[in-house]
PDB file of N, CA and C in Angstrom:
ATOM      1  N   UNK A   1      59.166 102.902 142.623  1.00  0.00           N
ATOM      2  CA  UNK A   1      60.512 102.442 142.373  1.00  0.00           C
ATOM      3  C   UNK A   1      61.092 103.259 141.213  1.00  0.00           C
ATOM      4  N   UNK A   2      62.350 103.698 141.445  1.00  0.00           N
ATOM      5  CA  UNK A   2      62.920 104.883 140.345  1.00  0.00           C
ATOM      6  C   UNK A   2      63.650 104.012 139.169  1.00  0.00           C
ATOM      7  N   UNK A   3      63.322 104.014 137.921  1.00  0.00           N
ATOM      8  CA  UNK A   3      63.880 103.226 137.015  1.00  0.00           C
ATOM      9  C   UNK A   3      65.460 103.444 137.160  1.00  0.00           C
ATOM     10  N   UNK A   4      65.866 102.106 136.420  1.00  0.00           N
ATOM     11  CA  UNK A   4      66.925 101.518 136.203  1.00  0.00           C
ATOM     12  C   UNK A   4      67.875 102.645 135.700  1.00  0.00           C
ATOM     13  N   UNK A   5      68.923 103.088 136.273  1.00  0.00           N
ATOM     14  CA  UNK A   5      70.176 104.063 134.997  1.00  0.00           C
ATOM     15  C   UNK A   5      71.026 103.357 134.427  1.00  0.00           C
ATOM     16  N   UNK A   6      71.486 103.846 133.462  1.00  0.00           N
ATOM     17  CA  UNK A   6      72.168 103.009 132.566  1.00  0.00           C
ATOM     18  C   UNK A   6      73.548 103.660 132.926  1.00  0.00           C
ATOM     19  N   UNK A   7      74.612 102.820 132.946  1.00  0.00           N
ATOM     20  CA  UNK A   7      75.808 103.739 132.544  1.00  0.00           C
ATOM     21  C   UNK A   7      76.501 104.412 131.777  1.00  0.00           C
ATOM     22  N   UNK A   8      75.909 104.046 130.919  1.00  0.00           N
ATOM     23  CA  UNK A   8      76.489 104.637 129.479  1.00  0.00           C
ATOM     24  C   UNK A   8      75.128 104.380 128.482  1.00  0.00           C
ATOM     25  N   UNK A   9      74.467 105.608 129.013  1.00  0.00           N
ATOM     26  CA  UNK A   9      73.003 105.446 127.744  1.00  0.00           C
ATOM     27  C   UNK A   9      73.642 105.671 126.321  1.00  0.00           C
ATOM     28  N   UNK A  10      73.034 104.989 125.609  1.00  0.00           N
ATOM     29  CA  UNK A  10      73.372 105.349 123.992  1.00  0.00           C
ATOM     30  C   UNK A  10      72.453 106.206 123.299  1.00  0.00           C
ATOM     31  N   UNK A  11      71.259 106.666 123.775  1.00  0.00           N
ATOM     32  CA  UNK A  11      70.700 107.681 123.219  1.00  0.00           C
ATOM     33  C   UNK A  11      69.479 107.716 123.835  1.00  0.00           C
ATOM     34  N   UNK A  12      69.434 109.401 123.808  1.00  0.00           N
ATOM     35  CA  UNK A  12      67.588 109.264 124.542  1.00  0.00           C
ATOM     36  C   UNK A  12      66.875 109.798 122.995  1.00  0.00           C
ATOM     37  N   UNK A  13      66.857 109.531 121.836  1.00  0.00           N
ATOM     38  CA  UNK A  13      65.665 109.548 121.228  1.00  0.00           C
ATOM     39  C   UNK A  13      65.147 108.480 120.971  1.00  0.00           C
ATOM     40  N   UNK A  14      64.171 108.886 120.223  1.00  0.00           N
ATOM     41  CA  UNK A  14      63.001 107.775 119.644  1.00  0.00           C
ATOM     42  C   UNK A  14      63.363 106.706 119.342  1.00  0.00           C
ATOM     43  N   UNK A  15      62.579 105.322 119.853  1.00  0.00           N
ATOM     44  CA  UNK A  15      63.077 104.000 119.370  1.00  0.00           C
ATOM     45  C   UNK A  15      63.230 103.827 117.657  1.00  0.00           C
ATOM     46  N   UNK A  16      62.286 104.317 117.159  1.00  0.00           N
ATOM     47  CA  UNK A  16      61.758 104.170 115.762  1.00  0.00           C
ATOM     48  C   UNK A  16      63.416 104.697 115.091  1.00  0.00           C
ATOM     49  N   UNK A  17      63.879 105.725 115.604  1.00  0.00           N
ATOM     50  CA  UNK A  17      64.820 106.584 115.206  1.00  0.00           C
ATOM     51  C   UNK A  17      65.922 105.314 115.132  1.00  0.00           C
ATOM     52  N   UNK A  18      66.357 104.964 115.807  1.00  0.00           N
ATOM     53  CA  UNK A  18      67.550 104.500 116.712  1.00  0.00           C
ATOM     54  C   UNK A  18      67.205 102.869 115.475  1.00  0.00           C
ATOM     55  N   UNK A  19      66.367 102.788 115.218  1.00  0.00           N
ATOM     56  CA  UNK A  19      66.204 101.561 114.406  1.00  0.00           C
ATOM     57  C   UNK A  19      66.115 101.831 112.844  1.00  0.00           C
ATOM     58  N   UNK A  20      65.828 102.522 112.538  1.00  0.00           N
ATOM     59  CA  UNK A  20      66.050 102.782 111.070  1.00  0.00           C
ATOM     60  C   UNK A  20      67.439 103.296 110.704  1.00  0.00           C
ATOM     61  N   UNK A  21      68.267 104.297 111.582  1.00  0.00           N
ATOM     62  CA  UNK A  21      69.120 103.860 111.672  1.00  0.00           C
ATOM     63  C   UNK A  21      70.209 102.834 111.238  1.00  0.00           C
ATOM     64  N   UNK A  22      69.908 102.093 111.972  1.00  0.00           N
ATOM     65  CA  UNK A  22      70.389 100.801 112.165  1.00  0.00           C
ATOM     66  C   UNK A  22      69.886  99.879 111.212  1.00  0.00           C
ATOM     67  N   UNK A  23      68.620  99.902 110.019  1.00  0.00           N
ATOM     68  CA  UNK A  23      68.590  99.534 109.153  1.00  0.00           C
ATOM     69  C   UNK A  23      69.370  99.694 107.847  1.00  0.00           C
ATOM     70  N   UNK A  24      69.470 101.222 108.070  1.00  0.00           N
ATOM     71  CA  UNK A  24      70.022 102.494 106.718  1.00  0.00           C
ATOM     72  C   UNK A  24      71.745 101.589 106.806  1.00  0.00           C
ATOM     73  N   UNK A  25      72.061 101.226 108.348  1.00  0.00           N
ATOM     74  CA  UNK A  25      73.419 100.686 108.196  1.00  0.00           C
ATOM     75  C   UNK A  25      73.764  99.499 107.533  1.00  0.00           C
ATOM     76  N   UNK A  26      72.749  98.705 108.136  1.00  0.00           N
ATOM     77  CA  UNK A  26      72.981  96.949 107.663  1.00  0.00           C
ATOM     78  C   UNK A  26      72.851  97.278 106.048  1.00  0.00           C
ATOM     79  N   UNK A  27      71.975  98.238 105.576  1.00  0.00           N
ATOM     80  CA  UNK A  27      72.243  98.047 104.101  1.00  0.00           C
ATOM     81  C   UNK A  27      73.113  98.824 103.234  1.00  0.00           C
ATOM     82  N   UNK A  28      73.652 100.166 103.901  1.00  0.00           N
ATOM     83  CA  UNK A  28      75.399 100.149 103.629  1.00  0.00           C
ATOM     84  C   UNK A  28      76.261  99.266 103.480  1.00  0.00           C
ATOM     85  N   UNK A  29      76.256  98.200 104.595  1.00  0.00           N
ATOM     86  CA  UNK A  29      77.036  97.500 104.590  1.00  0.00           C
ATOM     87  C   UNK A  29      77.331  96.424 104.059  1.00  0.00           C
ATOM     88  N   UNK A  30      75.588  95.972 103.543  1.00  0.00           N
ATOM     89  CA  UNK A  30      75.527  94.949 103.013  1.00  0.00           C
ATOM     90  C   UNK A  30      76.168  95.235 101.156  1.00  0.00           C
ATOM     91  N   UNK A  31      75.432  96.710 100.876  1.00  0.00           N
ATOM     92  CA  UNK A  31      75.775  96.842  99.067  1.00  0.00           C
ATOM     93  C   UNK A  31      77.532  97.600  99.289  1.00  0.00           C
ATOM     94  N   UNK A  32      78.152  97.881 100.138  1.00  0.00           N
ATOM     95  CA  UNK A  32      79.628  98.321  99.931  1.00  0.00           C
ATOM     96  C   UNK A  32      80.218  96.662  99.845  1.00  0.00           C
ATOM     97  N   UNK A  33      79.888  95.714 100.877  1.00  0.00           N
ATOM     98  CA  UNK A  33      80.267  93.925 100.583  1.00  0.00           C
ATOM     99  C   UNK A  33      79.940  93.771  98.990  1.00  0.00           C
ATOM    100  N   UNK A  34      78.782  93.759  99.289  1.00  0.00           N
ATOM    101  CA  UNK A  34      78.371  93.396  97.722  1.00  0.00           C
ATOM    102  C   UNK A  34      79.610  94.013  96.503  1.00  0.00           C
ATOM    103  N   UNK A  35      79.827  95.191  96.794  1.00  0.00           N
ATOM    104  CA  UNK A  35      80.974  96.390  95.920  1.00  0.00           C
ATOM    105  C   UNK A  35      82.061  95.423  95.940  1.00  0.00           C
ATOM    106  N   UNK A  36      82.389  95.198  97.171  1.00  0.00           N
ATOM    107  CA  UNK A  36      84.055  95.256  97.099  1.00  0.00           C
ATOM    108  C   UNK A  36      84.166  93.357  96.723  1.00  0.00           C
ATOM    109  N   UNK A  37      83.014  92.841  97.039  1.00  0.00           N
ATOM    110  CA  UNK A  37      83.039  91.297  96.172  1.00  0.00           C
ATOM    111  C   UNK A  37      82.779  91.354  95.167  1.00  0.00           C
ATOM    112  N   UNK A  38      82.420  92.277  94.339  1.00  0.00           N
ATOM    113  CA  UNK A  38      82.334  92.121  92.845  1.00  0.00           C
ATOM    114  C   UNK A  38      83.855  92.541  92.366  1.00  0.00           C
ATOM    115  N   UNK A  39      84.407  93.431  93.141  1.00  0.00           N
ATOM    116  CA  UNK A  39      85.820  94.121  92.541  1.00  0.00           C
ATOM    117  C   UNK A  39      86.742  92.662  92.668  1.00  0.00           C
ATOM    118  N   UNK A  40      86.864  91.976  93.744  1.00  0.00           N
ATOM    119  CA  UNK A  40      87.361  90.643  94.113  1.00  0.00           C
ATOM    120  C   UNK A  40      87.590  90.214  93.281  1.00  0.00           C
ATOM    121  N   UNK A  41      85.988  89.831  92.625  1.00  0.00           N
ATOM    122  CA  UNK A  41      85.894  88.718  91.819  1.00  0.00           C
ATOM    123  C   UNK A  41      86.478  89.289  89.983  1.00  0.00           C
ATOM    124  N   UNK A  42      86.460  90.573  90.010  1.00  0.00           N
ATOM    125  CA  UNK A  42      87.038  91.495  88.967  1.00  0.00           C
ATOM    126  C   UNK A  42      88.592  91.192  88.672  1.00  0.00           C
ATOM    127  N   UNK A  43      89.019  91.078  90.061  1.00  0.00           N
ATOM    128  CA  UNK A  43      90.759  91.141  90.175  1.00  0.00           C
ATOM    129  C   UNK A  43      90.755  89.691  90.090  1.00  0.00           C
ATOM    130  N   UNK A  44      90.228  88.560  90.536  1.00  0.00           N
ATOM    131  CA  UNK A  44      90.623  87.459  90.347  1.00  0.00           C
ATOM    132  C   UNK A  44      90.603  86.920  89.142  1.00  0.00           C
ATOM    133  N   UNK A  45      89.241  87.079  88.765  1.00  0.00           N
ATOM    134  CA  UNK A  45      89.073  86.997  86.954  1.00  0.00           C
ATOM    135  C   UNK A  45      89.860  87.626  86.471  1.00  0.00           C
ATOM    136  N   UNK A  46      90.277  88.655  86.039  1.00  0.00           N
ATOM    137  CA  UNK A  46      91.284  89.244  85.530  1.00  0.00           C
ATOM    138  C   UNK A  46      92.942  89.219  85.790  1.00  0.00           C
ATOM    139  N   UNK A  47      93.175  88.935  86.886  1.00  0.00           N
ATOM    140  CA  UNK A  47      94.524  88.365  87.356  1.00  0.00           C
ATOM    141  C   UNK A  47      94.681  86.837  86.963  1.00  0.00           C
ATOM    142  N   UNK A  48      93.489  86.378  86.852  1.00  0.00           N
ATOM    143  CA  UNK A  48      93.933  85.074  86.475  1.00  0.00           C
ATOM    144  C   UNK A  48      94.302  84.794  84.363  1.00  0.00           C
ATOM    145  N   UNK A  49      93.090  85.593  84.154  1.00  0.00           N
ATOM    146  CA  UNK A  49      93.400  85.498  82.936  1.00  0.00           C
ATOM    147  C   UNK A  49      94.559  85.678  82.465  1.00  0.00           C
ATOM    148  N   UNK A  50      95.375  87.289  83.097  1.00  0.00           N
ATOM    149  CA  UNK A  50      96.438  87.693  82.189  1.00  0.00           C
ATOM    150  C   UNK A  50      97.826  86.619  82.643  1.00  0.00           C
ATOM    151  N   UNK A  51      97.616  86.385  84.133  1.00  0.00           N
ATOM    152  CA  UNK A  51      98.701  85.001  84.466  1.00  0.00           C
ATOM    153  C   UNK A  51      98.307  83.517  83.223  1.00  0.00           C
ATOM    154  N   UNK A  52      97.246  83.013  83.381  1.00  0.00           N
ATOM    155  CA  UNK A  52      97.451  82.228  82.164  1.00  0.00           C
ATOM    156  C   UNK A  52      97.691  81.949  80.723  1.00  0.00           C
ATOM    157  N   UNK A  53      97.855  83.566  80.390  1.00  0.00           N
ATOM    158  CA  UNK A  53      97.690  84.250  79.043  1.00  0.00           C
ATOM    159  C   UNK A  53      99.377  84.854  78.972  1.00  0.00           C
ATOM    160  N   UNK A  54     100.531  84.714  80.234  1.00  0.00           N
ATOM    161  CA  UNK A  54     101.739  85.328  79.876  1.00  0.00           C
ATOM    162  C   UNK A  54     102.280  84.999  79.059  1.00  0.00           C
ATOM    163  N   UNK A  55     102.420  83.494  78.821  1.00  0.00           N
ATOM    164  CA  UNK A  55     102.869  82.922  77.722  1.00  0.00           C
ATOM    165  C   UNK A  55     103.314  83.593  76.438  1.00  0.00           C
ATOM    166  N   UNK A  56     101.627  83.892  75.848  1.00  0.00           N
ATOM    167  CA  UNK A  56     101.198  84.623  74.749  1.00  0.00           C
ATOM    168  C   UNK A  56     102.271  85.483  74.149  1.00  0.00           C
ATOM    169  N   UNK A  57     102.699  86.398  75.366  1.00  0.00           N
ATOM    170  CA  UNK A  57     103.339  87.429  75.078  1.00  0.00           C
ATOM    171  C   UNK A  57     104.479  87.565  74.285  1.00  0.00           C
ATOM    172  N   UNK A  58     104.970  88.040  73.249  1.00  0.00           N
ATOM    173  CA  UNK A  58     106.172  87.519  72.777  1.00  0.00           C
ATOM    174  C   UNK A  58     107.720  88.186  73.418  1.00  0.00           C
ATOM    175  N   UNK A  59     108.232  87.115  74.346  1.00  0.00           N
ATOM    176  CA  UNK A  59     109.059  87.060  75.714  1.00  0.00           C
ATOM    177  C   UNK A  59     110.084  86.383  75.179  1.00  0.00           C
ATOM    178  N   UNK A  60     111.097  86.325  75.942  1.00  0.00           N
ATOM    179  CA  UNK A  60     111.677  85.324  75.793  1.00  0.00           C
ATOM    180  C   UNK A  60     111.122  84.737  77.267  1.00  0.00           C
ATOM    181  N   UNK A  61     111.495  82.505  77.490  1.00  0.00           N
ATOM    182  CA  UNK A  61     111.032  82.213  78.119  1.00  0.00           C
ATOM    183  C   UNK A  61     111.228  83.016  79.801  1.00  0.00           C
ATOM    184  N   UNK A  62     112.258  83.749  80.029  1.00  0.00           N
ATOM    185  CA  UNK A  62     112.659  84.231  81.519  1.00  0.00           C
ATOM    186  C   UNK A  62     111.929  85.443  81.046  1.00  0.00           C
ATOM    187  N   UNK A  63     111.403  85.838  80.509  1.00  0.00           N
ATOM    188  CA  UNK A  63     110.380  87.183  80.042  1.00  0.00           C
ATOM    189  C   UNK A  63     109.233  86.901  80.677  1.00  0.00           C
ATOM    190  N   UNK A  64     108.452  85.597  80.348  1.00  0.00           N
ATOM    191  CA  UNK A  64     107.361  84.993  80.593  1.00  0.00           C
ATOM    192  C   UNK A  64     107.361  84.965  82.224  1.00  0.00           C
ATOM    193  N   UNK A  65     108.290  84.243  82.824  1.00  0.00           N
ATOM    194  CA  UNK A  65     108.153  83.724  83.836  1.00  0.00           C
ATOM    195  C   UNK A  65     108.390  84.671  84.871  1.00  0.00           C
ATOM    196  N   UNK A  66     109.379  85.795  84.680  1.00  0.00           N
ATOM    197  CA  UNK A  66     109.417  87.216  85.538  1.00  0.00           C
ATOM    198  C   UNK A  66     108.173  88.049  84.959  1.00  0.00           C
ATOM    199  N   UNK A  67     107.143  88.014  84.197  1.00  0.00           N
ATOM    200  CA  UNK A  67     105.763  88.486  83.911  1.00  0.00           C
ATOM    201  C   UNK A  67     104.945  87.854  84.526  1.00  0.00           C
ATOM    202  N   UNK A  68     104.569  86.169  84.651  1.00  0.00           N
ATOM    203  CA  UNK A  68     104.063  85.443  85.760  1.00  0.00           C
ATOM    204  C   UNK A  68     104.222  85.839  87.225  1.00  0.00           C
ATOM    205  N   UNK A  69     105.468  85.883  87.707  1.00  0.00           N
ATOM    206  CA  UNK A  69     105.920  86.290  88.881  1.00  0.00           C
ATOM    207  C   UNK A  69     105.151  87.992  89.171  1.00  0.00           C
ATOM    208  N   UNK A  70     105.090  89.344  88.030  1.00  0.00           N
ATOM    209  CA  UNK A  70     104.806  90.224  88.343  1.00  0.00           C
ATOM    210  C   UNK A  70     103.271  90.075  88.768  1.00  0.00           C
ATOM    211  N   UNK A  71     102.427  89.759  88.038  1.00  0.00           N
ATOM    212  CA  UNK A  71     101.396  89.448  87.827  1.00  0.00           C
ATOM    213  C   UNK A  71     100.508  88.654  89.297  1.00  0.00           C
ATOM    214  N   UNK A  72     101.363  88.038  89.552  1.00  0.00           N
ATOM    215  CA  UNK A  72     100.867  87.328  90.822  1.00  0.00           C
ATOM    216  C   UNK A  72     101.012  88.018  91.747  1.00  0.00           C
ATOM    217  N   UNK A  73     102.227  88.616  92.232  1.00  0.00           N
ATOM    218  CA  UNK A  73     102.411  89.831  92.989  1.00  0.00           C
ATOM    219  C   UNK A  73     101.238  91.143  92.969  1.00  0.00           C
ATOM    220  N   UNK A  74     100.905  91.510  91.688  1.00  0.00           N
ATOM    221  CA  UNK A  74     100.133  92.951  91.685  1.00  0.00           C
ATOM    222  C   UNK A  74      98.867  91.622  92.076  1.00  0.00           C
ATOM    223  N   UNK A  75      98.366  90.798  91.809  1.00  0.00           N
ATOM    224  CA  UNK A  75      96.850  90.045  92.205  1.00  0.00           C
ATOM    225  C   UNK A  75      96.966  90.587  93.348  1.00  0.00           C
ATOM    226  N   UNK A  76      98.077  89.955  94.343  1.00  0.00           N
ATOM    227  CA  UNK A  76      97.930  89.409  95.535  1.00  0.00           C
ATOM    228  C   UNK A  76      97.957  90.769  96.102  1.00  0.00           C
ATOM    229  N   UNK A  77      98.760  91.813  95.973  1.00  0.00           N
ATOM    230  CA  UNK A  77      98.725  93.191  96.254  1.00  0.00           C
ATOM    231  C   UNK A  77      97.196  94.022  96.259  1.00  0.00           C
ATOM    232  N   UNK A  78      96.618  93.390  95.207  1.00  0.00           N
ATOM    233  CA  UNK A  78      95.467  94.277  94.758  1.00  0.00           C
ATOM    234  C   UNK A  78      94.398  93.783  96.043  1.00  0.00           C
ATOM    235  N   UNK A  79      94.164  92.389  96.005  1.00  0.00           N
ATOM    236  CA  UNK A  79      93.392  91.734  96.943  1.00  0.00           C
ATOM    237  C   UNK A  79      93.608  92.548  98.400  1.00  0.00           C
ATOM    238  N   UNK A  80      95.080  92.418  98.779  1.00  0.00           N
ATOM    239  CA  UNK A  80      95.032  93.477 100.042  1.00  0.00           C
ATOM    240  C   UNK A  80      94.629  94.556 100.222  1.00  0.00           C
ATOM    241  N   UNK A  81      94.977  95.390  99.333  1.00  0.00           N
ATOM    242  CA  UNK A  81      94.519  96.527  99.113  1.00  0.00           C
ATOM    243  C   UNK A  81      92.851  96.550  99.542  1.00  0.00           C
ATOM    244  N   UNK A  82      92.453  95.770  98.763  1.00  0.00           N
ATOM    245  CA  UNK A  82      90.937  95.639  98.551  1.00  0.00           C
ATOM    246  C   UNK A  82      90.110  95.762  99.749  1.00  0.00           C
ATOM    247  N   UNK A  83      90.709  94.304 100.779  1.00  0.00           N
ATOM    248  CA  UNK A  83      90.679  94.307 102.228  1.00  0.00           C
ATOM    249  C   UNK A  83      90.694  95.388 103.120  1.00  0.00           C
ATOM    250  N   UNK A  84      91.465  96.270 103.044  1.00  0.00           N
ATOM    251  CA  UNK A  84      91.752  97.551 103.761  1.00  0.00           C
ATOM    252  C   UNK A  84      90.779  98.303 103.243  1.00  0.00           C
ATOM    253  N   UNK A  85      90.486  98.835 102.294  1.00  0.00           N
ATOM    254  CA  UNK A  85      89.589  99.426 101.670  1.00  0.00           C
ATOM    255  C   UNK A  85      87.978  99.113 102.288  1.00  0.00           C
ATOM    256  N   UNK A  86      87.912  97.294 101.701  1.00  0.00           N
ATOM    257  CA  UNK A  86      86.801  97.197 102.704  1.00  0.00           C
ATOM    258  C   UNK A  86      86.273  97.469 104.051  1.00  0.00           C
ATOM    259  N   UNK A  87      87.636  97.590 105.036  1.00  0.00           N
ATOM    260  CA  UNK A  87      87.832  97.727 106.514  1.00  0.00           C
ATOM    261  C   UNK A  87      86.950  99.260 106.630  1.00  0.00           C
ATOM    262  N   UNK A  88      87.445  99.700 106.186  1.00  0.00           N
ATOM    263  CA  UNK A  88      87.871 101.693 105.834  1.00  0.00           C
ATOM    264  C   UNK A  88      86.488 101.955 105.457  1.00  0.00           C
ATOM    265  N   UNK A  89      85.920 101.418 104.481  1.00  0.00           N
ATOM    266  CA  UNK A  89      84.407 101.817 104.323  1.00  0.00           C
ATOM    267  C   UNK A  89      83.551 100.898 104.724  1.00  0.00           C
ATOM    268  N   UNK A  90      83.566 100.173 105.970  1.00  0.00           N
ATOM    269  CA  UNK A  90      82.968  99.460 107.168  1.00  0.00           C
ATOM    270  C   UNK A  90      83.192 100.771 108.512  1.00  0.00           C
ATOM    271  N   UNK A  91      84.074 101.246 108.600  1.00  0.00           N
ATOM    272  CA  UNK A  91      84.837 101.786 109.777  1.00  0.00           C
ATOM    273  C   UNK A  91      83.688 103.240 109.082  1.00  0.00           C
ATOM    274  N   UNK A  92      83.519 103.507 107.768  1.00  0.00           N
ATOM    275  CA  UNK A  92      83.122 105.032 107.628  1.00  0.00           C
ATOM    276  C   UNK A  92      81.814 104.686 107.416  1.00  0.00           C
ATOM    277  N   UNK A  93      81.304 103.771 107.442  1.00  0.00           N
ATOM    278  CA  UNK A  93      79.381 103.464 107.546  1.00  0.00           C
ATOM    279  C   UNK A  93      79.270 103.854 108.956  1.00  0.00           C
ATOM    280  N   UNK A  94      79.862 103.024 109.974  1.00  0.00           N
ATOM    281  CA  UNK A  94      79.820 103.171 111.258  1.00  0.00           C
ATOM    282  C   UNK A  94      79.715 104.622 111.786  1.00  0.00           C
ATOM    283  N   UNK A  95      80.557 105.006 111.227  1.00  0.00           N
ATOM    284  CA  UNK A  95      80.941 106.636 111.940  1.00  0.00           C
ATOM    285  C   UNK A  95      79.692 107.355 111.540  1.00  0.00           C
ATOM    286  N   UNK A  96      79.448 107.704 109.908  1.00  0.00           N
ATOM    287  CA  UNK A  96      78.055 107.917 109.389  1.00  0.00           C
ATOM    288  C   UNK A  96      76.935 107.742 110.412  1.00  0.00           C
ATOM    289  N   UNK A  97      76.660 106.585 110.547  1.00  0.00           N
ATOM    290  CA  UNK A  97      75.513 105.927 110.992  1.00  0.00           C
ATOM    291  C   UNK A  97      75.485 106.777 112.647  1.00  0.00           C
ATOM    292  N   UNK A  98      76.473 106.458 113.418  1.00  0.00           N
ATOM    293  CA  UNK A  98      76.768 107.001 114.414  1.00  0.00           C
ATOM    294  C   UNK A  98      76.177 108.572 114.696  1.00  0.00           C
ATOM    295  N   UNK A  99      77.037 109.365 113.817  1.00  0.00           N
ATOM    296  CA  UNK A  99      76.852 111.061 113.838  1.00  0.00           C
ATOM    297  C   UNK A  99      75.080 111.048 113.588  1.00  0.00           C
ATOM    298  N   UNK A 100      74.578 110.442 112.591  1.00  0.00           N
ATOM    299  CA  UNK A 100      73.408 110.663 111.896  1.00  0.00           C
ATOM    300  C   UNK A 100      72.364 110.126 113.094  1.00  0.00           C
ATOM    301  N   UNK A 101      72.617 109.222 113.709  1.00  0.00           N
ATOM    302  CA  UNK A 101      71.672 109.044 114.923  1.00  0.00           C
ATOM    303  C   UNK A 101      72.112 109.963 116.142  1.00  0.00           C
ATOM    304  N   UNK A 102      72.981 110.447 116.101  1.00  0.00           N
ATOM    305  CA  UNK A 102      73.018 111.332 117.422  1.00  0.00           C
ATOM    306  C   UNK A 102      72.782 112.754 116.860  1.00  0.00           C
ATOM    307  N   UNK A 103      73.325 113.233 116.056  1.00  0.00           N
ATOM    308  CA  UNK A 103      72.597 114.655 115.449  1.00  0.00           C
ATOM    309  C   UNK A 103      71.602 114.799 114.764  1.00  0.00           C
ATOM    310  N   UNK A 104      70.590 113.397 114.067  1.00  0.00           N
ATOM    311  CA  UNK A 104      70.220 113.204 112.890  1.00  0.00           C
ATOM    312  C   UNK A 104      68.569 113.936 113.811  1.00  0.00           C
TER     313      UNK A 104
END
C-alpha cells in the first residue's frame, strides 16, 4: 500500500528539526510577551503616577486639567502603540522561525 500524500507537506526534514524549531519559537514568544508586559506595566505605572501627580504642577486650575486630559491621551496612545508592536514582533518570530526551518 503506497503511503498517504499530503497536500500541502510542510517539510520533509528531520522530526527533531521541525521541533526544536518550534521550541526556539514558543520561547521567543514567550520572553518578547514577557518584554512588552513589562513595558505595559512601565506605561501604566508611570502614566498613572504623572496623571495623579498633575495637580502638583504649578498650573493654573484649567492648566491642570488640560495636563490630565494630555496625559491620559499619550497613556492610552502608548498602550496602542504597544499592541501593534507586540503584533509585529509575534508576526516577525513567525517569519524567523519559518525561514530557519525551511533553510535552517
Amino acid at each position: 500500500m503506497a503511503p498517504a500524500r499530503h497536500l500541502l507537506p510542510m517539510s520533509y526534514d528531520a522530526p527533531g528539526k521541525s521541533r526544536t524549531a518550534g521550541r526556539l519559537r514558543a520561547w521567543g514568544i514567550a520572553l518578547w510577551t514577557g518584554l512588552c508586559l513589562l513595558v505595559y506595566a512601565l506605561i501604566e505605572y508611570g502614566g498613572n503616577l504623572l496623571i495623579n501627580n498633575a495637580d502638583v504642577l504649578p498650573l493654573s486650575p484649567e492648566g491642570v486639567e488640560w495636563t490630565f486630559h494630555v496625559l491620559n491621551v499619550l497613556q492610552g496612545a502608548g498602550l496602542v502603540l504597544l499592541a501593534v508592536l507586540w503584533v509585529i514582533g509575534i508576526a516577525v518570530i513567525y517569519a524567523i522561525g519559518g525561514l530557519a526551518r525551511r533553510f535552517g
